[in-house]
Every structure is written in structure tokens, then in C-alpha cells.
PDB file of N, CA and C in Angstrom:
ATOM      1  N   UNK A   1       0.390 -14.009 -15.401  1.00  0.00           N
ATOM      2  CA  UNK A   1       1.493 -13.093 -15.186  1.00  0.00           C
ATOM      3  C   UNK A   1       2.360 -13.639 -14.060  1.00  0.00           C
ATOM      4  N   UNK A   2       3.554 -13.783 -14.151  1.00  0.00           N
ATOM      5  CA  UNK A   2       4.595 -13.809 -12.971  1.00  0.00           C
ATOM      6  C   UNK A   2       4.734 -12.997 -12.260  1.00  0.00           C
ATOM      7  N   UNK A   3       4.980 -13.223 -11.320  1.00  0.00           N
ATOM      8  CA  UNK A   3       4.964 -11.662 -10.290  1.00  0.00           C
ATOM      9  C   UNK A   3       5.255 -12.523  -9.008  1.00  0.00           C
ATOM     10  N   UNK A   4       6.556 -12.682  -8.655  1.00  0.00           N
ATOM     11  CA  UNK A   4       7.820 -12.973  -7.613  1.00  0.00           C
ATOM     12  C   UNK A   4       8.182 -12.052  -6.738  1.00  0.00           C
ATOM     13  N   UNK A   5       8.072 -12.060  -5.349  1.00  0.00           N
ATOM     14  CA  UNK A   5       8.313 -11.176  -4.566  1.00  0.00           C
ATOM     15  C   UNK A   5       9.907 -11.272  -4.447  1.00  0.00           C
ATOM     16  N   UNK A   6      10.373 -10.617  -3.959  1.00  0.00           N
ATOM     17  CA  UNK A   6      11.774 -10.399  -3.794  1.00  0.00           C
ATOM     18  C   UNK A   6      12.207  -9.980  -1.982  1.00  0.00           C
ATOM     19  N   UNK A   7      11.832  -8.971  -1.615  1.00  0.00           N
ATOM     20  CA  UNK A   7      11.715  -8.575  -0.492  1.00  0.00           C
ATOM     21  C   UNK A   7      10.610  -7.352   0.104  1.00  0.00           C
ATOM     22  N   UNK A   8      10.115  -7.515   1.005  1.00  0.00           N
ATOM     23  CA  UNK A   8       8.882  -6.868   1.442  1.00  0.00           C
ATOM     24  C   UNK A   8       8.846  -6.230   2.619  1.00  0.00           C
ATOM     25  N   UNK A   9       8.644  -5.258   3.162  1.00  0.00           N
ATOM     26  CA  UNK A   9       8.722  -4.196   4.343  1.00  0.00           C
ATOM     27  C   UNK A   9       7.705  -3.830   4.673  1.00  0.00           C
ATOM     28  N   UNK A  10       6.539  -3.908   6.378  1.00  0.00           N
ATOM     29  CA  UNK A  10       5.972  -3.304   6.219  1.00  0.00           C
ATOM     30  C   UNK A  10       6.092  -2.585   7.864  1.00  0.00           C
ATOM     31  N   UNK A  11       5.774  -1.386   7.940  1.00  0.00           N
ATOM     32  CA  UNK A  11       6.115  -0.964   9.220  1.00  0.00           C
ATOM     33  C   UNK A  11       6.282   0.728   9.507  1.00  0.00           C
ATOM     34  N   UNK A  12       6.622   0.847  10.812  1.00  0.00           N
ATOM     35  CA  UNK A  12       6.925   2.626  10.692  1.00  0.00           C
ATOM     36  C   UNK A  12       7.839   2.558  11.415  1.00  0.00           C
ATOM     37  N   UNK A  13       8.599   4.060  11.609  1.00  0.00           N
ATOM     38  CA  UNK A  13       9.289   4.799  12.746  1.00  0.00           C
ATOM     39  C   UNK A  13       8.745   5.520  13.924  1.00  0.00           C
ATOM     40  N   UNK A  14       8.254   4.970  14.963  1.00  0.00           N
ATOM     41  CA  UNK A  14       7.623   5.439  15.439  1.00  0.00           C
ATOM     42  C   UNK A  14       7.816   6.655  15.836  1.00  0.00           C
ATOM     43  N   UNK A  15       7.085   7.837  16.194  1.00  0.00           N
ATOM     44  CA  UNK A  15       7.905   9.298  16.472  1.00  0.00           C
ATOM     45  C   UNK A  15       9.187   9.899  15.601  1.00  0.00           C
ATOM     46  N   UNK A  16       9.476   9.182  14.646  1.00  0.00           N
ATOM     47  CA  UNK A  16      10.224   9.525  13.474  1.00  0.00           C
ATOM     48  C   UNK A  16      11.666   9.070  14.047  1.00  0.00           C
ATOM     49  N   UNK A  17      11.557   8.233  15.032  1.00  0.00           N
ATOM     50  CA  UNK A  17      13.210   8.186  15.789  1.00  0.00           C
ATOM     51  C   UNK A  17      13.623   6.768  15.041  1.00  0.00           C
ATOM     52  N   UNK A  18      14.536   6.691  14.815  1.00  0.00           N
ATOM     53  CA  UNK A  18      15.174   5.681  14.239  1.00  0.00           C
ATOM     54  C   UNK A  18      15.497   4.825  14.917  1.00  0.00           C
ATOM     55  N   UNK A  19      15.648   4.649  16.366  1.00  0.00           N
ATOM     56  CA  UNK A  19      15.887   3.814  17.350  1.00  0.00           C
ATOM     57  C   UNK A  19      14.378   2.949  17.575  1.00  0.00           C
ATOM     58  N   UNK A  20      13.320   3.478  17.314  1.00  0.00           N
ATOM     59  CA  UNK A  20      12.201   2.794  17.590  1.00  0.00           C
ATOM     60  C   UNK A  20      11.747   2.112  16.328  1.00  0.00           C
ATOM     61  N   UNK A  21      12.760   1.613  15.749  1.00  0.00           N
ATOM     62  CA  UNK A  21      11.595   0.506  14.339  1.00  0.00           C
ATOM     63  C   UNK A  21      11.185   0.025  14.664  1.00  0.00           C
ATOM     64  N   UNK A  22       9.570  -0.029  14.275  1.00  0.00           N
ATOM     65  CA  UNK A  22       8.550  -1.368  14.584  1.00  0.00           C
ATOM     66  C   UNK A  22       7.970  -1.895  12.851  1.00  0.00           C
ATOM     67  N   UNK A  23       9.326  -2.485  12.513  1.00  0.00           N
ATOM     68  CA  UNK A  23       8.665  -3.338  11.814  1.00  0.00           C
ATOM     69  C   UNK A  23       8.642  -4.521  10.950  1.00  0.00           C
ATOM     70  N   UNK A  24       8.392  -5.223  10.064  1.00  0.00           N
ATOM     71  CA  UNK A  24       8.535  -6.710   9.591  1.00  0.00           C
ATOM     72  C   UNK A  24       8.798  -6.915   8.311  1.00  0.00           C
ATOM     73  N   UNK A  25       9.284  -8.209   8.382  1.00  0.00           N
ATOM     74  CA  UNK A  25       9.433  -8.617   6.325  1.00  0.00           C
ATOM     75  C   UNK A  25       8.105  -9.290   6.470  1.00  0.00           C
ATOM     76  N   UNK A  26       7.453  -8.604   5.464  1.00  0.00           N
ATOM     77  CA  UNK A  26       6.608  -9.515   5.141  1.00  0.00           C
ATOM     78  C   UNK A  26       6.739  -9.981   3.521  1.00  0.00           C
ATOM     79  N   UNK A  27       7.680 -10.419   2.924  1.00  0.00           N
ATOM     80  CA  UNK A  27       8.049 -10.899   2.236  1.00  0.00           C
ATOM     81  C   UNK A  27       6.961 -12.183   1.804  1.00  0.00           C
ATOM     82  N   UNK A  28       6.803 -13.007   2.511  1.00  0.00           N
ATOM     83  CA  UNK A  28       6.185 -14.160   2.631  1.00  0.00           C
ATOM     84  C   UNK A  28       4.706 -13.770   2.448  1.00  0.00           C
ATOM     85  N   UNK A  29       4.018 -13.081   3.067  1.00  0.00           N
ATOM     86  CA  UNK A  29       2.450 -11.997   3.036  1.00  0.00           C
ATOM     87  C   UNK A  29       2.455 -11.847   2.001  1.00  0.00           C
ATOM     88  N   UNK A  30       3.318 -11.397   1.221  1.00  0.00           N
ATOM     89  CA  UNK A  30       3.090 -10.342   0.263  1.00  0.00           C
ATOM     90  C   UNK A  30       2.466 -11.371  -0.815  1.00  0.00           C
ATOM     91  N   UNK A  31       3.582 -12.419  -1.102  1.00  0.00           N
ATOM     92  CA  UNK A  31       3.681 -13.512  -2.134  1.00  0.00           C
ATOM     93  C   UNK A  31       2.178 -14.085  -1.922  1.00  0.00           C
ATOM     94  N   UNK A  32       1.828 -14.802  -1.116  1.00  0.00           N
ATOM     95  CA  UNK A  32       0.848 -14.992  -0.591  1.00  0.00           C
ATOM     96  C   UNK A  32      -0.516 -14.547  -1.109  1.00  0.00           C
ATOM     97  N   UNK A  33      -0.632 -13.109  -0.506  1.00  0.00           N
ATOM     98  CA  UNK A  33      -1.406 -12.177  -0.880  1.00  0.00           C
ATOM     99  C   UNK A  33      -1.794 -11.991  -2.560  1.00  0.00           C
ATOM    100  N   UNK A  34      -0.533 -12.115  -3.164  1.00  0.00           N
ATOM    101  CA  UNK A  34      -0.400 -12.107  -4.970  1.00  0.00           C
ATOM    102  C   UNK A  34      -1.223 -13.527  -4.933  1.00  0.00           C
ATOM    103  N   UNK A  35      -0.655 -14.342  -4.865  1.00  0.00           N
ATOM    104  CA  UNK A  35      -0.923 -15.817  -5.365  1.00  0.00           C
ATOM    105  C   UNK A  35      -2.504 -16.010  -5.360  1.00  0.00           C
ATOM    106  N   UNK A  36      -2.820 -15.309  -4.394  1.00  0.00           N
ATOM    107  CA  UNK A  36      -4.457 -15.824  -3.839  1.00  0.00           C
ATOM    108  C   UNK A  36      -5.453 -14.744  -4.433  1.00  0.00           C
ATOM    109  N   UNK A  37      -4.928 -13.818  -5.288  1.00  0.00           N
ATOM    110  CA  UNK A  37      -5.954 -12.842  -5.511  1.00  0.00           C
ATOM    111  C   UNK A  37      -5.611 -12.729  -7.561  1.00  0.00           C
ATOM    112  N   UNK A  38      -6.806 -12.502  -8.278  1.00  0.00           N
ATOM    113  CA  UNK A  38      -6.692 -12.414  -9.422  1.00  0.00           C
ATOM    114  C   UNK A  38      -6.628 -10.812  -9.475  1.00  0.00           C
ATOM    115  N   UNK A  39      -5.191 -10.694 -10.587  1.00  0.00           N
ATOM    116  CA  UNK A  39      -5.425  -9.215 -11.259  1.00  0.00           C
ATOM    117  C   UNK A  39      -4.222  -8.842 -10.808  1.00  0.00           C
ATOM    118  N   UNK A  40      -3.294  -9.525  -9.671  1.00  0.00           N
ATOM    119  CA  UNK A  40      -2.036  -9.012  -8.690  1.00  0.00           C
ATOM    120  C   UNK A  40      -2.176  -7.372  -7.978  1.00  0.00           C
ATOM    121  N   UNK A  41      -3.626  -7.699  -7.448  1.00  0.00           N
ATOM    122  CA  UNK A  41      -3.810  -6.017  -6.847  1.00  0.00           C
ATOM    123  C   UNK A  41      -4.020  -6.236  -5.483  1.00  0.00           C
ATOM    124  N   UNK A  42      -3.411  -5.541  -5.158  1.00  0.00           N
ATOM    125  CA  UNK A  42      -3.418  -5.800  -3.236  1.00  0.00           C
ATOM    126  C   UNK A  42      -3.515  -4.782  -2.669  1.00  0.00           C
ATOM    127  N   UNK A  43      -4.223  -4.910  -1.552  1.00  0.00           N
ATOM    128  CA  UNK A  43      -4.668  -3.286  -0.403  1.00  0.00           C
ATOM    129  C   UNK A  43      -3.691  -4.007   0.867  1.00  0.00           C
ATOM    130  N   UNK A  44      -2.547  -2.668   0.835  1.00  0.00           N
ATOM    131  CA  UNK A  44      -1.871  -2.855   2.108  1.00  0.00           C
ATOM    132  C   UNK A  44      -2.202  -2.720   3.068  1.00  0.00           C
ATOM    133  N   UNK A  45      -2.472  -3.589   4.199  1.00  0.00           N
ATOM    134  CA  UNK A  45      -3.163  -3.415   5.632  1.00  0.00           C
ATOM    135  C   UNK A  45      -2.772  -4.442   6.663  1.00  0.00           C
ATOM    136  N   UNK A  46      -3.049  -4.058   7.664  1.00  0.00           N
ATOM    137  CA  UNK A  46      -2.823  -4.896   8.562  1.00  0.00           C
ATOM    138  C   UNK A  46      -3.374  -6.762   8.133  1.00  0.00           C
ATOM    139  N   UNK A  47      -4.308  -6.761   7.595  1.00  0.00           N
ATOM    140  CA  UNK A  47      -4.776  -8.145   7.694  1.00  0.00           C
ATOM    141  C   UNK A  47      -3.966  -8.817   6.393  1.00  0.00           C
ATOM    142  N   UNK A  48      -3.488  -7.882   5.330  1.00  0.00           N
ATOM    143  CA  UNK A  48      -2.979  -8.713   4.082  1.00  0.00           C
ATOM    144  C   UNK A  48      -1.278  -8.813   4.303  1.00  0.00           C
ATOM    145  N   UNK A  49      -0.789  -8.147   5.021  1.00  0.00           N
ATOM    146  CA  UNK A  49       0.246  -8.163   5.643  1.00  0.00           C
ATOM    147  C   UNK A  49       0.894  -9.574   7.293  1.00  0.00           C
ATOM    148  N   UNK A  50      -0.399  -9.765   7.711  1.00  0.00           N
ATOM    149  CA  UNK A  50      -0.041 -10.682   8.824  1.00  0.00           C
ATOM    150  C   UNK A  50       0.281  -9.844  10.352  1.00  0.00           C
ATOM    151  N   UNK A  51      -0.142  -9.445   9.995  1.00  0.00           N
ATOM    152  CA  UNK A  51      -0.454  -7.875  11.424  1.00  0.00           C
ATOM    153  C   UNK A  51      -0.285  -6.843  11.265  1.00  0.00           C
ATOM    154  N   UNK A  52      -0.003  -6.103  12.822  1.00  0.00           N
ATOM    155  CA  UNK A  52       0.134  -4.988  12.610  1.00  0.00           C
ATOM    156  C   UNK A  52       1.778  -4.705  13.867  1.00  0.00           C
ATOM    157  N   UNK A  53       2.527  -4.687  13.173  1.00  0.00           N
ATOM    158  CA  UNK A  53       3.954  -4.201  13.846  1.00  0.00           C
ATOM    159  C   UNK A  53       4.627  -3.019  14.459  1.00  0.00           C
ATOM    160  N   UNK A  54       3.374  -2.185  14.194  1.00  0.00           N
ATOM    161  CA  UNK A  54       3.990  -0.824  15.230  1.00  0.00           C
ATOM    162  C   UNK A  54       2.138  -0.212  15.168  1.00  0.00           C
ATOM    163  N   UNK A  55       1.508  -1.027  16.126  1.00  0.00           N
ATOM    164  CA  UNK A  55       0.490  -0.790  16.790  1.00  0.00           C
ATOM    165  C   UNK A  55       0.170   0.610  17.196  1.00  0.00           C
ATOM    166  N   UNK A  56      -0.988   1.504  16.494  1.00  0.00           N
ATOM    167  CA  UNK A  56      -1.453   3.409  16.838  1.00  0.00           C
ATOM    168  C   UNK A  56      -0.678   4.307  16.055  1.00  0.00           C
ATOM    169  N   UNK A  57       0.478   3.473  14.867  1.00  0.00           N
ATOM    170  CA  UNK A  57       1.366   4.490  14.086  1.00  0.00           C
ATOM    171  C   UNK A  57       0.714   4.318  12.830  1.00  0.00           C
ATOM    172  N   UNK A  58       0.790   5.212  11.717  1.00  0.00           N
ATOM    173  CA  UNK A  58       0.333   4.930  10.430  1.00  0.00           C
ATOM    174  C   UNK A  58       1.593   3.980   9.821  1.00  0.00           C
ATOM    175  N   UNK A  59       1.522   2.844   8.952  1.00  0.00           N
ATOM    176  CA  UNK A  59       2.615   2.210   8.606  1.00  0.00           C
ATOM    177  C   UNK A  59       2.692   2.218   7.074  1.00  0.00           C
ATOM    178  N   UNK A  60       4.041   2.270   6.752  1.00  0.00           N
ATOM    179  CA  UNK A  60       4.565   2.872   5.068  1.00  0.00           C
ATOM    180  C   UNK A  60       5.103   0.864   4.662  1.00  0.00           C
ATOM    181  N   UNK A  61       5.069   1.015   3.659  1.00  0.00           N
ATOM    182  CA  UNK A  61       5.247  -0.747   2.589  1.00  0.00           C
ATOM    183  C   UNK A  61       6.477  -0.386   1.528  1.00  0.00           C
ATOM    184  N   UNK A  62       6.885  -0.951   1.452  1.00  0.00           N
ATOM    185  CA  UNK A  62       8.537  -1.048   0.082  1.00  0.00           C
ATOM    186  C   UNK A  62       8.230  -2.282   0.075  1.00  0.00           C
ATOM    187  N   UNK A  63       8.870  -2.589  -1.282  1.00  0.00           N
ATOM    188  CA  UNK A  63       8.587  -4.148  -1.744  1.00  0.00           C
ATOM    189  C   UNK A  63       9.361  -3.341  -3.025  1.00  0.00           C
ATOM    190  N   UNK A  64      10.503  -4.789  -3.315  1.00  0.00           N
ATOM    191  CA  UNK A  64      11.068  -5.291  -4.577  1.00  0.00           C
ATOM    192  C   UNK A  64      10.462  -6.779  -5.386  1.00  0.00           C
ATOM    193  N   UNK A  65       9.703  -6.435  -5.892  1.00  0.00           N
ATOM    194  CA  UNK A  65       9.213  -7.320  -6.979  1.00  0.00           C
ATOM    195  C   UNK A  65       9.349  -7.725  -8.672  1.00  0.00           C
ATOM    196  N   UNK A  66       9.649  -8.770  -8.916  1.00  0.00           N
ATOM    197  CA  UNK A  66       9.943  -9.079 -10.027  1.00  0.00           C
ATOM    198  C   UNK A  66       9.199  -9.507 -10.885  1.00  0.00           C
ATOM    199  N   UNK A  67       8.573  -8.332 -12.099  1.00  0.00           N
ATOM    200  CA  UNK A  67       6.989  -8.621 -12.538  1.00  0.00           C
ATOM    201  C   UNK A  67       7.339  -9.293 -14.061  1.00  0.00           C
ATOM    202  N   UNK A  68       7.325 -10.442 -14.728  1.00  0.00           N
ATOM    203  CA  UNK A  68       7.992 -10.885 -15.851  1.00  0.00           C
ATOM    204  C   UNK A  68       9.411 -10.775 -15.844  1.00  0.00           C
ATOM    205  N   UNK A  69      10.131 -11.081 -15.003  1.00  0.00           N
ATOM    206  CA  UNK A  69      11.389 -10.652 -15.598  1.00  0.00           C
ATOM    207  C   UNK A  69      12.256  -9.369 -15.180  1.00  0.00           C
ATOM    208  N   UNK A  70      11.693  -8.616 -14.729  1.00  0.00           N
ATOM    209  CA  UNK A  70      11.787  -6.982 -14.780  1.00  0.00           C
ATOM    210  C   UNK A  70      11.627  -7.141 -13.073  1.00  0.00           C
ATOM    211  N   UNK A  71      12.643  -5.975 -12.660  1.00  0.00           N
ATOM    212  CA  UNK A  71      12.530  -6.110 -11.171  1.00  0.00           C
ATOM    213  C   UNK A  71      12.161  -4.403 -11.111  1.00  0.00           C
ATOM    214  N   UNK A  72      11.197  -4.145  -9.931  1.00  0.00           N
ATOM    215  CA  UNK A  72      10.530  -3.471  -9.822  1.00  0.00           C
ATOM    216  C   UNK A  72       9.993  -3.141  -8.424  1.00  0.00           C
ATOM    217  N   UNK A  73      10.465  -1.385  -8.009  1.00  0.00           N
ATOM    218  CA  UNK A  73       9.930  -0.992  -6.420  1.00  0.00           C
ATOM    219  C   UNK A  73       8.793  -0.677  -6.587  1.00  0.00           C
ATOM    220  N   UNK A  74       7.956  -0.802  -5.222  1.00  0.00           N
ATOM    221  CA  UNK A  74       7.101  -0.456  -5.186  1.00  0.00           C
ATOM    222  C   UNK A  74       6.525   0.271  -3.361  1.00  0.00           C
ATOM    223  N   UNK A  75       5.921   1.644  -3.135  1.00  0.00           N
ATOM    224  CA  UNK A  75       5.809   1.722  -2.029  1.00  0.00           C
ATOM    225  C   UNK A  75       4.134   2.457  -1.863  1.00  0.00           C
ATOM    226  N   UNK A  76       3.950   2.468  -0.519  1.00  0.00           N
ATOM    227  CA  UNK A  76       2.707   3.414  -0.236  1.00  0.00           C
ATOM    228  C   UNK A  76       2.737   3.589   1.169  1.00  0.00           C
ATOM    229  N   UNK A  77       1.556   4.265   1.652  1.00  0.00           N
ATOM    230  CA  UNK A  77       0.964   3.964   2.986  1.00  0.00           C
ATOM    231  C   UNK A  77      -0.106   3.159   2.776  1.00  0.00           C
ATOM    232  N   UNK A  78      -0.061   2.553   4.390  1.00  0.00           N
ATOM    233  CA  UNK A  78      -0.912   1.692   5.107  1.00  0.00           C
ATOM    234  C   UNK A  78      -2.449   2.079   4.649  1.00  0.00           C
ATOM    235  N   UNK A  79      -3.131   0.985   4.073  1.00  0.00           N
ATOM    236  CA  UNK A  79      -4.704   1.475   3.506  1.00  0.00           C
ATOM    237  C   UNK A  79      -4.968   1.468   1.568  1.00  0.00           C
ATOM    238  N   UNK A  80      -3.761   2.032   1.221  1.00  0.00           N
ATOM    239  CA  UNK A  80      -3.360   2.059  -0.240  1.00  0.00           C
ATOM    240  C   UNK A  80      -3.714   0.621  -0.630  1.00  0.00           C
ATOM    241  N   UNK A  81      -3.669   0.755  -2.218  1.00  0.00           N
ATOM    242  CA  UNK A  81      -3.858  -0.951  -3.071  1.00  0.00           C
ATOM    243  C   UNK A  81      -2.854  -0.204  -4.168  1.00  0.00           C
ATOM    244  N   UNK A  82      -1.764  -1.429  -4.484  1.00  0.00           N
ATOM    245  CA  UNK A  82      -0.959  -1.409  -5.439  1.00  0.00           C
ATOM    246  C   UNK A  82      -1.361  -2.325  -6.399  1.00  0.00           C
ATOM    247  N   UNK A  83      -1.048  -2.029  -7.526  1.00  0.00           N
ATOM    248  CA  UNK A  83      -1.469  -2.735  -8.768  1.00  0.00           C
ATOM    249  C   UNK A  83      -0.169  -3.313  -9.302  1.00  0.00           C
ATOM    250  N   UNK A  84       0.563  -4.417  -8.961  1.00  0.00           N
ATOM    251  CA  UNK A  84       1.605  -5.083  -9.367  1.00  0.00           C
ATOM    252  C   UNK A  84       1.997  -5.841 -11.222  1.00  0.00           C
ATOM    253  N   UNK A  85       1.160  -5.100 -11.353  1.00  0.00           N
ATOM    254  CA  UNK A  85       1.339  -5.705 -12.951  1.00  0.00           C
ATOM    255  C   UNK A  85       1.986  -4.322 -13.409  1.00  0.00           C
TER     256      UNK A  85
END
């Protein structure tokens, strides 16, 4: 299966203020993460991501991915496994 990352977010607001984003593309993680695992199923977390960017907050994931052809959002919280197929 193909399955091309596009762009990847992982992170929070801390205290819900918009002035405090703590967080990263992990764009690059993500791909990564696909490439190295059979089935394209991934548990969002600090370690499959490449840290942790807003350290004691719970952190939320968006990702635009392109699964065959077909472009496709995808989100959760921190701990979740998405099934990219």
C-alpha cells in the first residue's frame, strides 16, 4: 500500500491560549513511523513522534495523508493508534 505523508502536527495549546503553542511538524516521524511498521498502524506518542513538544499537556495529532492516491485527514489524542489504510 502507498501511504505518503503530506503534512503532520503534533502538539497542544497549552492552557487553551493560543499564544502558547507548543508544537511540531512531525511530518518526517510520521513517514518514518509508516515505512518501518507493517499494516500502516501507528500509536501516537511521544516516542513515535520524536518527542514530546509541550511537556505535562495532553497533545492532539492532524496529519494529511495520501493513502493510494486519495488524500486523506486524519486526527486523535496523544496515546491513540490510527489505522492509515
Amino acid at each position: 500500500m502507498a501511504v505518503n505523508v503530506i503534512f503532520a502536527v503534533y502538539g497542544a495549546l497549552r492552557d487553551g491560549n493560543s499564544d502558547k503553542t507548543e508544537a511540531a511538524d512531525v511530518t518526517r516521524a510520521l513517514q518514518k513511523a509508516l515505512d518501518n511498521t507493517v499494516g500502516e498502524v501507528v500509536q501516537i506518542n511521544n516516542a513515535n513522534m520524536g518527542g514530546d513538544p509541550a511537556s505535562g499537556v495532553v497533545k492532539h495529532f492532524g496529519a494529511i495523508v495520501d493513502v493510494n492516491g486519495r488524500r486523506r485527514a486524519f486526527a486523535c489524542q496523544e496515546g491513540q493508534t490510527i489505522d492509515f489504510t
